[in-house]
N, C-alpha and C. Protein backbone atom coordinates (compact mmCIF):
# COMPACT_ATOMS: atom_id res chain seq x y z
N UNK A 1 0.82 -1.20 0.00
CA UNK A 1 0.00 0.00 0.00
C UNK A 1 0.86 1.26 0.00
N UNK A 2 2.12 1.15 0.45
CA UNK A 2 2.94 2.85 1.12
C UNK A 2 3.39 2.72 -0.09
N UNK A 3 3.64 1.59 -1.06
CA UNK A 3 4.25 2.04 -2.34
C UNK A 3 3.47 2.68 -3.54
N UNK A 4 2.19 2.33 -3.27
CA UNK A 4 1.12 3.10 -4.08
C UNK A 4 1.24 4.33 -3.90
N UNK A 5 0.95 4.63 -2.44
CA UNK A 5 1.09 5.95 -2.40
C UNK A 5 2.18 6.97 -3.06
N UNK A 6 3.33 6.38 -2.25
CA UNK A 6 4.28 6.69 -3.11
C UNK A 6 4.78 6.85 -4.70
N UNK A 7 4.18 5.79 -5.37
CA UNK A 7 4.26 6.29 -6.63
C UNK A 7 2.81 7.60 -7.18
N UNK A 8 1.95 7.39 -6.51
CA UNK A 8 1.14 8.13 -6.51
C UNK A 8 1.37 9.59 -6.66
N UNK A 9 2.17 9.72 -5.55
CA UNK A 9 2.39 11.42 -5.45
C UNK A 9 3.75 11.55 -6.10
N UNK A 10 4.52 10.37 -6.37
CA UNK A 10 5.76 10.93 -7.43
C UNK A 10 4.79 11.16 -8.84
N UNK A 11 3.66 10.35 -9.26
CA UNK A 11 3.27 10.78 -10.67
C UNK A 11 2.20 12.42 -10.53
N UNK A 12 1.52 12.31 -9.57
CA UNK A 12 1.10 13.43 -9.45
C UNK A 12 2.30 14.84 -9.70
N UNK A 13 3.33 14.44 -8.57
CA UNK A 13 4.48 15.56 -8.30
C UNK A 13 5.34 15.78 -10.31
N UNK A 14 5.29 14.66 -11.27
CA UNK A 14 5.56 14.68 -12.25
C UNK A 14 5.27 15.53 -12.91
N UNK A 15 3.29 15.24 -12.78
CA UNK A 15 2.12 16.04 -13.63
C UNK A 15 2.31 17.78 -13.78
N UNK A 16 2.64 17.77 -12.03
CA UNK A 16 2.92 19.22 -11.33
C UNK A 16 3.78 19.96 -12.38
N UNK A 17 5.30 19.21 -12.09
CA UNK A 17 6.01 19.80 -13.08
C UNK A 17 6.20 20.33 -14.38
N UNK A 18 5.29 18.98 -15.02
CA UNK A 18 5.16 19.15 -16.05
C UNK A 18 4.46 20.82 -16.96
N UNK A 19 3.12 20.76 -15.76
CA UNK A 19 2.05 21.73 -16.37
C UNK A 19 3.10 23.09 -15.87
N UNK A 20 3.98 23.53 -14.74
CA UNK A 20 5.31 24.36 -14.36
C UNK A 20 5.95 24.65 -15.83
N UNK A 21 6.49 23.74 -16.54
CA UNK A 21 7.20 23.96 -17.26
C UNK A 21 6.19 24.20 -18.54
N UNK A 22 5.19 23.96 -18.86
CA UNK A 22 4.00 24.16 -19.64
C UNK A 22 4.17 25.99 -19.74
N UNK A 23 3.62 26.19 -18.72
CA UNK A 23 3.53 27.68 -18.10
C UNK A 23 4.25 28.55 -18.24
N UNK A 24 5.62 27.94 -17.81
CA UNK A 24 6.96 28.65 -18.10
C UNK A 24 7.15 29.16 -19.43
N UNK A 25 7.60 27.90 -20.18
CA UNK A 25 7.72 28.06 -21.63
C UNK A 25 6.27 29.14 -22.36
N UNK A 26 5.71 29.10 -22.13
CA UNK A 26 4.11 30.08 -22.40
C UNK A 26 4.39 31.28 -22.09
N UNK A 27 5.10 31.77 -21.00
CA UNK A 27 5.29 32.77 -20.74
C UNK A 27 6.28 33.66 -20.89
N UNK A 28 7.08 32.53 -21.39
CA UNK A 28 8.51 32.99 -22.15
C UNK A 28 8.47 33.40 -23.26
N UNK A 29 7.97 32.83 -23.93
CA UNK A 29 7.39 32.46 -25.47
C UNK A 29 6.38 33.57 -25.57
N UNK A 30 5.69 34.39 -24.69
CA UNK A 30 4.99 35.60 -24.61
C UNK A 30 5.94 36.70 -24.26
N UNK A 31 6.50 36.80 -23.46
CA UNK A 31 7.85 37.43 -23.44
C UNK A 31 8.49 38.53 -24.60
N UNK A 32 8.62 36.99 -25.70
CA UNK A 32 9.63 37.37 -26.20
C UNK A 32 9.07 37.47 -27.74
N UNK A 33 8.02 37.06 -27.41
CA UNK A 33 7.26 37.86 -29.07
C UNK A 33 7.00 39.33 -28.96
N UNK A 34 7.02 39.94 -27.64
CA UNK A 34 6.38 41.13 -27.56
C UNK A 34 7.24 42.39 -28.07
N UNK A 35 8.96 42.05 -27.81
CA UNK A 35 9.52 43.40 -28.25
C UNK A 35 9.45 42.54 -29.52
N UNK A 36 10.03 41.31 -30.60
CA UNK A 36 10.17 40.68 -31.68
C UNK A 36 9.25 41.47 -32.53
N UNK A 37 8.14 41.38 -32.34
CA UNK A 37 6.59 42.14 -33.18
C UNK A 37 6.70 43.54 -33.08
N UNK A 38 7.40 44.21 -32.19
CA UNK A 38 7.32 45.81 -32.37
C UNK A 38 8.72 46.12 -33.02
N UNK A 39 9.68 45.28 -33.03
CA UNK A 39 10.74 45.58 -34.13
C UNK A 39 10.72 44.84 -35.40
N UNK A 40 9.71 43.84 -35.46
CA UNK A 40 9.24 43.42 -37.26
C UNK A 40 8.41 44.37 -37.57
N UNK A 41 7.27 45.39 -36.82
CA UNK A 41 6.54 46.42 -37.32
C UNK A 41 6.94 47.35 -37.70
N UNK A 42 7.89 48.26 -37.12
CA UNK A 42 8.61 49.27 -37.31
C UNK A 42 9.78 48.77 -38.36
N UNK A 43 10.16 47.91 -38.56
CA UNK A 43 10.92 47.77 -39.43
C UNK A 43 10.02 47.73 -41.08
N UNK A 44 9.05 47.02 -40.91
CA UNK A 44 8.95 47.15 -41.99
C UNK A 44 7.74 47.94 -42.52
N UNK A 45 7.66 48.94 -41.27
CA UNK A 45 7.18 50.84 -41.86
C UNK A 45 8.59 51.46 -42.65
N UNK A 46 9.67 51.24 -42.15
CA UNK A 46 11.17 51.70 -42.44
C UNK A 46 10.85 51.30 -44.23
N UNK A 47 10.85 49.66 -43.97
CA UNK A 47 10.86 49.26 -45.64
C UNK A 47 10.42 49.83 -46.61
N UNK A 48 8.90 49.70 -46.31
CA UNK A 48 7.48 49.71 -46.88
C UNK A 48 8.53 51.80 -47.25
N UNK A 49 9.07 52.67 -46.74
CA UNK A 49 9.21 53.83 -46.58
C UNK A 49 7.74 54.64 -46.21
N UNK A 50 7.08 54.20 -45.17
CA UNK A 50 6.14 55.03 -45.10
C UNK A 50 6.07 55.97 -43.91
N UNK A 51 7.42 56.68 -43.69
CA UNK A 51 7.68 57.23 -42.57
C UNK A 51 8.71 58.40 -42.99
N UNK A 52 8.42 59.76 -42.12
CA UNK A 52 9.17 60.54 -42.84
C UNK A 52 10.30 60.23 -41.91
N UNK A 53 11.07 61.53 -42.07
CA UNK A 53 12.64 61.64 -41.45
C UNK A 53 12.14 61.86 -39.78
N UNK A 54 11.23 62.48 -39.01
CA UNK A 54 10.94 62.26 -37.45
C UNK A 54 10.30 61.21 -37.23
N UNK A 55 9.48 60.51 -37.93
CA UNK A 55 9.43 59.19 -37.81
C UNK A 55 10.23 58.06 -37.50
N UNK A 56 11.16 58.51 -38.69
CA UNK A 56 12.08 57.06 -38.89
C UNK A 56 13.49 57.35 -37.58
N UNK A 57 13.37 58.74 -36.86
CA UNK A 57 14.28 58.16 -36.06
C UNK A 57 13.54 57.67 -34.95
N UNK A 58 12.32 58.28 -34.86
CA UNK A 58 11.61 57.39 -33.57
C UNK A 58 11.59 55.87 -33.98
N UNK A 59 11.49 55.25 -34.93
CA UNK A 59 11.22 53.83 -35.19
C UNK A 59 12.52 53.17 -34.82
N UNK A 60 13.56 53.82 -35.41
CA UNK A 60 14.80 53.22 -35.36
C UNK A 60 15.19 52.87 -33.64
N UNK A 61 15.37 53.87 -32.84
CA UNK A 61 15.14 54.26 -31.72
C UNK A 61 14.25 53.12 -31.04
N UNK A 62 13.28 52.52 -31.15
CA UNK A 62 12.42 51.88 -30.46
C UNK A 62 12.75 50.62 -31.02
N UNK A 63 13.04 50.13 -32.50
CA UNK A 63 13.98 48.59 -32.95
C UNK A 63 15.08 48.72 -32.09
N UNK A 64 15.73 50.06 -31.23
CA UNK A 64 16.98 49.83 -30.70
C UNK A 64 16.52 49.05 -29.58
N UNK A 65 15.53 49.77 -28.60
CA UNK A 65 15.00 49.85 -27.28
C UNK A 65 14.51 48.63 -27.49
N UNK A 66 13.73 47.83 -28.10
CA UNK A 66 13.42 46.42 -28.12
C UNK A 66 14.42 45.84 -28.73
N UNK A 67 15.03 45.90 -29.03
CA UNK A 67 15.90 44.67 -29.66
C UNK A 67 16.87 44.54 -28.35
N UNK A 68 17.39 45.65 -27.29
CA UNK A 68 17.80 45.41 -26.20
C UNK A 68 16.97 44.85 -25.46
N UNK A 69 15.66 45.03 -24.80
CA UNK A 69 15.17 44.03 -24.54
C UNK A 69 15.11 42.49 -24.44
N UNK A 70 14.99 42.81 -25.93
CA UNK A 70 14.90 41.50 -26.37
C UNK A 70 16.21 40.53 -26.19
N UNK A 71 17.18 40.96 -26.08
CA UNK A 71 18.61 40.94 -25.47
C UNK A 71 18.84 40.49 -24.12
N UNK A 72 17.92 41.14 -23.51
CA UNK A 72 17.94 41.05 -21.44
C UNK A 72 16.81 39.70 -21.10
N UNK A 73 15.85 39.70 -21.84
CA UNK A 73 14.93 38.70 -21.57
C UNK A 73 16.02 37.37 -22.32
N UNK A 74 16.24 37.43 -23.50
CA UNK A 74 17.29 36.11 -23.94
C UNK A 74 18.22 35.49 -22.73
N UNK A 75 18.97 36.61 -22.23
CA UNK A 75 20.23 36.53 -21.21
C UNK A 75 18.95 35.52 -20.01
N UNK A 76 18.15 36.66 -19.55
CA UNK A 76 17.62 35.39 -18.12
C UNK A 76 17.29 34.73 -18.64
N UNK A 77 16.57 33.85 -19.62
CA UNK A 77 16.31 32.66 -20.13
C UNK A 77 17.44 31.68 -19.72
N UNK A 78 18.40 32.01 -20.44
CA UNK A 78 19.96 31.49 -20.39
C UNK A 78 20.71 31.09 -19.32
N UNK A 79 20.36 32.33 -18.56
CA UNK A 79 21.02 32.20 -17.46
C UNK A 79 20.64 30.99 -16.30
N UNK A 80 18.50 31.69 -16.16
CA UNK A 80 18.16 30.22 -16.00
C UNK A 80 18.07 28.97 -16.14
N UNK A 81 18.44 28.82 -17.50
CA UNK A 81 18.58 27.31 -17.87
C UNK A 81 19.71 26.84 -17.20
N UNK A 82 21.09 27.68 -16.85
CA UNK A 82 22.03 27.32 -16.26
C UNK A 82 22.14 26.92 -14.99
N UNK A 83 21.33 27.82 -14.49
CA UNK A 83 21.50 27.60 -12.86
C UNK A 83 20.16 26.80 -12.45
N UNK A 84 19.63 27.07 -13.66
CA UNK A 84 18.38 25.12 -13.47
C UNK A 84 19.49 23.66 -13.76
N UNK A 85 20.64 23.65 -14.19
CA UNK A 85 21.06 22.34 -14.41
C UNK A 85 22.62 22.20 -13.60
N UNK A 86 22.88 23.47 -13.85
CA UNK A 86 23.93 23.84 -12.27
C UNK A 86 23.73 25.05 -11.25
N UNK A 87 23.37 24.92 -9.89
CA UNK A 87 23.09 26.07 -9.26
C UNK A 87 24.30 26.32 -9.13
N UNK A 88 24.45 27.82 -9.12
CA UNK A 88 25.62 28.85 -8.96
C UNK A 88 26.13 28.96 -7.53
N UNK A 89 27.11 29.04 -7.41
CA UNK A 89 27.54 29.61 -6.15
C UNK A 89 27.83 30.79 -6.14
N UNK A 90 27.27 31.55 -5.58
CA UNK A 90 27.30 33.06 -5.42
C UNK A 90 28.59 33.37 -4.62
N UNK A 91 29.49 34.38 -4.98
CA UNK A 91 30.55 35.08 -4.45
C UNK A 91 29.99 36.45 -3.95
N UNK A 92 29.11 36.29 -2.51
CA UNK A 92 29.11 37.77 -2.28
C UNK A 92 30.11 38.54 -1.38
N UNK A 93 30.21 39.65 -1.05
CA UNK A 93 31.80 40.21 -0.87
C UNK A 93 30.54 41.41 0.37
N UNK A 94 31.51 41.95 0.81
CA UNK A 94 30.61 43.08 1.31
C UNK A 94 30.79 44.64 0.35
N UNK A 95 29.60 45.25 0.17
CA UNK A 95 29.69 46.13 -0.83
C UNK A 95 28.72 47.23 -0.39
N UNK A 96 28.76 48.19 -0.25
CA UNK A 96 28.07 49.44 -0.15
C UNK A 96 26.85 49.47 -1.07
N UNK A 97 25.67 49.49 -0.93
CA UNK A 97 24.58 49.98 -1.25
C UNK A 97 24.29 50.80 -2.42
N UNK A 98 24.87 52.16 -2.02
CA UNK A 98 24.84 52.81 -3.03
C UNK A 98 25.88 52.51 -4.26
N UNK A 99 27.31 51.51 -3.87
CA UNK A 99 27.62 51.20 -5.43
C UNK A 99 27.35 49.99 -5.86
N UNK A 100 26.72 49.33 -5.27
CA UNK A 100 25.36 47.99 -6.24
C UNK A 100 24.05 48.85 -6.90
N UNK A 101 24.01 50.18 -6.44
CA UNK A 101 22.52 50.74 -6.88
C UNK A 101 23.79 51.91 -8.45
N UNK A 102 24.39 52.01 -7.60
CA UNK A 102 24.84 52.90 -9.44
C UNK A 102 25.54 51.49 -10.70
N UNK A 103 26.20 50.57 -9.94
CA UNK A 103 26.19 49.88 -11.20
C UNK A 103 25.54 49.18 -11.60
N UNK A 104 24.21 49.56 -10.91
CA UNK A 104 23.24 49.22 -11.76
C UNK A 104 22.53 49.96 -12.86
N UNK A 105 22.59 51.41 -12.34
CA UNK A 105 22.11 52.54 -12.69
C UNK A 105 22.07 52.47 -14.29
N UNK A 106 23.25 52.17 -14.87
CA UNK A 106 23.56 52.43 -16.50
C UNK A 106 23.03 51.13 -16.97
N UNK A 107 22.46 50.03 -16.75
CA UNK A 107 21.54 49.42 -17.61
C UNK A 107 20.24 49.12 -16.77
N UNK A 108 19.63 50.17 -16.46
CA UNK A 108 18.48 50.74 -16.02
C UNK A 108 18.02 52.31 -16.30
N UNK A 109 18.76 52.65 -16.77
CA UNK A 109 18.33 53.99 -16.95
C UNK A 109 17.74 54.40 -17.90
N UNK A 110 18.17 53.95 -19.00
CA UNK A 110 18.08 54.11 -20.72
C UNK A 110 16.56 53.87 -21.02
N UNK A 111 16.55 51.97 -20.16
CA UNK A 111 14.69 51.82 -20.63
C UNK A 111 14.05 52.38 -19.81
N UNK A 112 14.21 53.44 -18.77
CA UNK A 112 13.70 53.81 -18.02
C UNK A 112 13.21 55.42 -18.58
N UNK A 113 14.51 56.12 -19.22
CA UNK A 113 14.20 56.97 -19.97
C UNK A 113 13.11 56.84 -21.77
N UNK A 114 13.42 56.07 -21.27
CA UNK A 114 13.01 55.53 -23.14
C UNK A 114 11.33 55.41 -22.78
N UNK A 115 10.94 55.32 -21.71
CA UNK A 115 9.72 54.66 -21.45
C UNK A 115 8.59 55.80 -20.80
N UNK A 116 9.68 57.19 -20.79
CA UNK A 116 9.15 58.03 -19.97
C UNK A 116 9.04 58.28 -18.80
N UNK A 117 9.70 57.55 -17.89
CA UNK A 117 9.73 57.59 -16.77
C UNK A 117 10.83 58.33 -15.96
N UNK A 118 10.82 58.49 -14.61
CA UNK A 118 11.71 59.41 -14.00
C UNK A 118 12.49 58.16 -12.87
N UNK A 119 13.51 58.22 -13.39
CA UNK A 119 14.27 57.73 -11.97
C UNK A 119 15.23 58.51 -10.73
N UNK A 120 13.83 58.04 -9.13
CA UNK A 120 14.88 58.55 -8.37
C UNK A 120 15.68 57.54 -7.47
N UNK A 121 16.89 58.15 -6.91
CA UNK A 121 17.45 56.74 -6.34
C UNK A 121 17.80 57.68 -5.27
N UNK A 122 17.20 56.77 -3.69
CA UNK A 122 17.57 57.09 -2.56
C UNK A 122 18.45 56.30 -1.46
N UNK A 123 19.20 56.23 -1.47
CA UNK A 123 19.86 54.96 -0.86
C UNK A 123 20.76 55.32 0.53
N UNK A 124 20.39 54.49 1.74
CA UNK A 124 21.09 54.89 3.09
C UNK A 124 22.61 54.75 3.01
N UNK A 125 23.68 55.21 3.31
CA UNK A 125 24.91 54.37 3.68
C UNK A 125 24.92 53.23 4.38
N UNK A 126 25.17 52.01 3.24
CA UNK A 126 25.09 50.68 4.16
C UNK A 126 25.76 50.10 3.57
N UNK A 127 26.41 48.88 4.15
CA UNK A 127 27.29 47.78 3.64
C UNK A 127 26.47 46.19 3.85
N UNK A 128 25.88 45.86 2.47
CA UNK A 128 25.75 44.72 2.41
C UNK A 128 26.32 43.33 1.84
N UNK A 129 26.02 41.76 2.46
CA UNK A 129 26.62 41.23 1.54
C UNK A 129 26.11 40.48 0.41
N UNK A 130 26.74 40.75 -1.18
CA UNK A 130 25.99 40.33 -2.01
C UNK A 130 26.71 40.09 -2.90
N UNK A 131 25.92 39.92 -3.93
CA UNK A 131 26.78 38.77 -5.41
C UNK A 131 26.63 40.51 -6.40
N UNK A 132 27.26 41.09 -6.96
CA UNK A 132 27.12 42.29 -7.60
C UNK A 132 26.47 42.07 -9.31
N UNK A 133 26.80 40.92 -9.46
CA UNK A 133 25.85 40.83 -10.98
C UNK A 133 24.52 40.20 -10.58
N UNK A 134 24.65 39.28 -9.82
CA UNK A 134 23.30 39.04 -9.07
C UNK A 134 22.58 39.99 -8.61
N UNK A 135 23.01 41.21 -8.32
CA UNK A 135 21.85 42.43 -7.28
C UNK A 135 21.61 43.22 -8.45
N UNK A 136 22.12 43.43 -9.79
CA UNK A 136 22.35 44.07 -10.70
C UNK A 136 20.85 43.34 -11.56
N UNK A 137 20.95 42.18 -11.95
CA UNK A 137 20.29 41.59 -12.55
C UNK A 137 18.64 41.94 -11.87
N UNK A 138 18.67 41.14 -10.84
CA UNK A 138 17.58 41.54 -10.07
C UNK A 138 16.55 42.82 -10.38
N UNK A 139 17.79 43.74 -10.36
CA UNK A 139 17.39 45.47 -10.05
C UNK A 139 16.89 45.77 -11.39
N UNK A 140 17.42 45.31 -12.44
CA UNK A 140 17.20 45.56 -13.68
C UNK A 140 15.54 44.45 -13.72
N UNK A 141 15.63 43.49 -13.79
CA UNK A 141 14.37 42.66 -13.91
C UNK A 141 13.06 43.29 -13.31
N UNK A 142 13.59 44.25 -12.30
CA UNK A 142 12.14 44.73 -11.12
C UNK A 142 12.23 45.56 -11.89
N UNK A 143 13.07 46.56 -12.43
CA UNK A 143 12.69 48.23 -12.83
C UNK A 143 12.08 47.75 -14.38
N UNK A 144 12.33 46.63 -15.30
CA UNK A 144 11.47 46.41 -16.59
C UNK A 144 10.39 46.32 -16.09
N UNK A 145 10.10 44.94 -14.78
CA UNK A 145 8.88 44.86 -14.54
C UNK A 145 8.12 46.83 -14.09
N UNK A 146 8.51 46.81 -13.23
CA UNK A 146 7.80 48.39 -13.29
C UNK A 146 7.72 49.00 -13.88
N UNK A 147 8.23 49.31 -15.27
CA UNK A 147 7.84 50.09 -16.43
C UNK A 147 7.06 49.37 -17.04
N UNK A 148 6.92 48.29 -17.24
CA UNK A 148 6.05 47.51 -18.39
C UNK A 148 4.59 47.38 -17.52
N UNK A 149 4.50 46.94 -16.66
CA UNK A 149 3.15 47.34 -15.86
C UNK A 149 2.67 48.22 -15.43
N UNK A 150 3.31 49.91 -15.28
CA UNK A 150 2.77 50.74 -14.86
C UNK A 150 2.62 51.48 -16.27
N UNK A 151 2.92 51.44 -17.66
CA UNK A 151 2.74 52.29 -18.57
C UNK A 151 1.43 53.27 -18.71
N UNK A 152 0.75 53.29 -17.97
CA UNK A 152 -0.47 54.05 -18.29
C UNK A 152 -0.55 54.65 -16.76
N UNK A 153 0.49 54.44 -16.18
CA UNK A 153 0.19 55.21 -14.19
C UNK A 153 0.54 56.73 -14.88
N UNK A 154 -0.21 57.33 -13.95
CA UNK A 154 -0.71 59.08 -13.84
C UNK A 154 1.07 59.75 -13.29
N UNK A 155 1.43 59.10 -11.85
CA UNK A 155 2.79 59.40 -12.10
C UNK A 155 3.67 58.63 -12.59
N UNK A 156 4.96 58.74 -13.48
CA UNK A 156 5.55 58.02 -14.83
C UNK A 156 6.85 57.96 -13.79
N UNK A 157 7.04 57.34 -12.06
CA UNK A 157 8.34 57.54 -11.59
C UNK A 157 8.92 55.74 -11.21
N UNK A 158 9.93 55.73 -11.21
CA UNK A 158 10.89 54.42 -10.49
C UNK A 158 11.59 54.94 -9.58
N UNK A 159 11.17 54.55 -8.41
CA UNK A 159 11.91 55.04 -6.98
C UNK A 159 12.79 53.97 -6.48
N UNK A 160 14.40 53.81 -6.16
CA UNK A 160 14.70 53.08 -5.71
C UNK A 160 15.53 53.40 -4.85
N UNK A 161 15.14 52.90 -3.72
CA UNK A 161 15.10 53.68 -1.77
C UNK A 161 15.74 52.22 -0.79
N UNK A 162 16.59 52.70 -0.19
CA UNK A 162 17.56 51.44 1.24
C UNK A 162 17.28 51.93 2.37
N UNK A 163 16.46 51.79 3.06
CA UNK A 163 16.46 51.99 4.57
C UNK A 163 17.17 51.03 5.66
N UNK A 164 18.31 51.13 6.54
CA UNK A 164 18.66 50.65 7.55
C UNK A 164 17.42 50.19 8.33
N UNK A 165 17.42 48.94 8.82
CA UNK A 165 16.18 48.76 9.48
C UNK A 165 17.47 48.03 10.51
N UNK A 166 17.02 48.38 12.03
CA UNK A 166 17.84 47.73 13.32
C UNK A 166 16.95 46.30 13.58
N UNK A 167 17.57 45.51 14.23
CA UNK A 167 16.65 44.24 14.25
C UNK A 167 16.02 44.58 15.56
N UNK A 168 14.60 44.23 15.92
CA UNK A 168 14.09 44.54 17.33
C UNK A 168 14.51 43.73 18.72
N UNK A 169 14.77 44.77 19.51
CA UNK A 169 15.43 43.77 20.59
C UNK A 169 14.92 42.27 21.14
């Protein structure tokens, strides 16, 4: 009987996975049609020439801005597949706050400007310990997510703020 069970919830726990990786791939695969289709459109307004000269640098400009995208979403794909078949060992070091938040700054800023938005960055003096392409990555993944979901918010800002918090006695 305990072996029924047991295979039971290993085929169930299978199923699980399976429909996980169903999902995944679906959502990846949504992902990454989305900048793909706005730089096959604009490109081939460029072709077609049905765009004058302020046009065509906004188009060009936005095949840039998605095709980087499309660049950053490739990389975590990648990256995940890696550290799905080998987890990484993280080298974190101790590092100041504010210089994990500026080197992040320059590949966050651009789609941040590009998107209309305002970035402010408030950050305490602190020393944490962390992996620096790891906190980088992260920072970048949350600030796409916040531009791509707030595109229609009334204020157009990305705030990114460190508060010292003391642990309670």
């Amino acid at each position: 009987m305990v072996g029924f069970v047991w295979l039971y919830r290993l085929g169930v726990g299978q199923i699980r996975l399976g429909r996980q990786q169903q999902d995944f791939v679906s959502s990846v695969s949504h992902e990454l049609k989305s900048p793909l289709t706005s730089i096959r459109m604009y490109a081939e307004i460029l072709k077609a020439g049905w765009a004058d000269e302020a046009q065509k640098r906004l188009y060009y400009e936005t095949i840039y801005d998605e095709s980087e995208r499309l660049s950053r979403l490739i990389a975590n794909v990648l990256e995940l597949s890696r550290l799905s078949h080998r987890p990484a060992a993280l080298e974190c070091a101790s590092v100041a706050v504010s210089e994990l938040v500026e080197n992040a700054r320059s590949g966050i800023e651009s789609s941040i400007d590009a998107a209309g938005f305002e970035l402010l960055v408030d950050v305490e003096d602190a020393t944490v310990q962390a992996e620096q392409d790891a906190f980088t990555q992260v920072l970048i993944n949350l600030t796409d997510n916040a531009v791509k979901f707030a595109h229609d918010a009334d204020v157009k800002t990305v705030e990114i703020t460190s508060r010292i918090r003391t642990a309670p006695p």
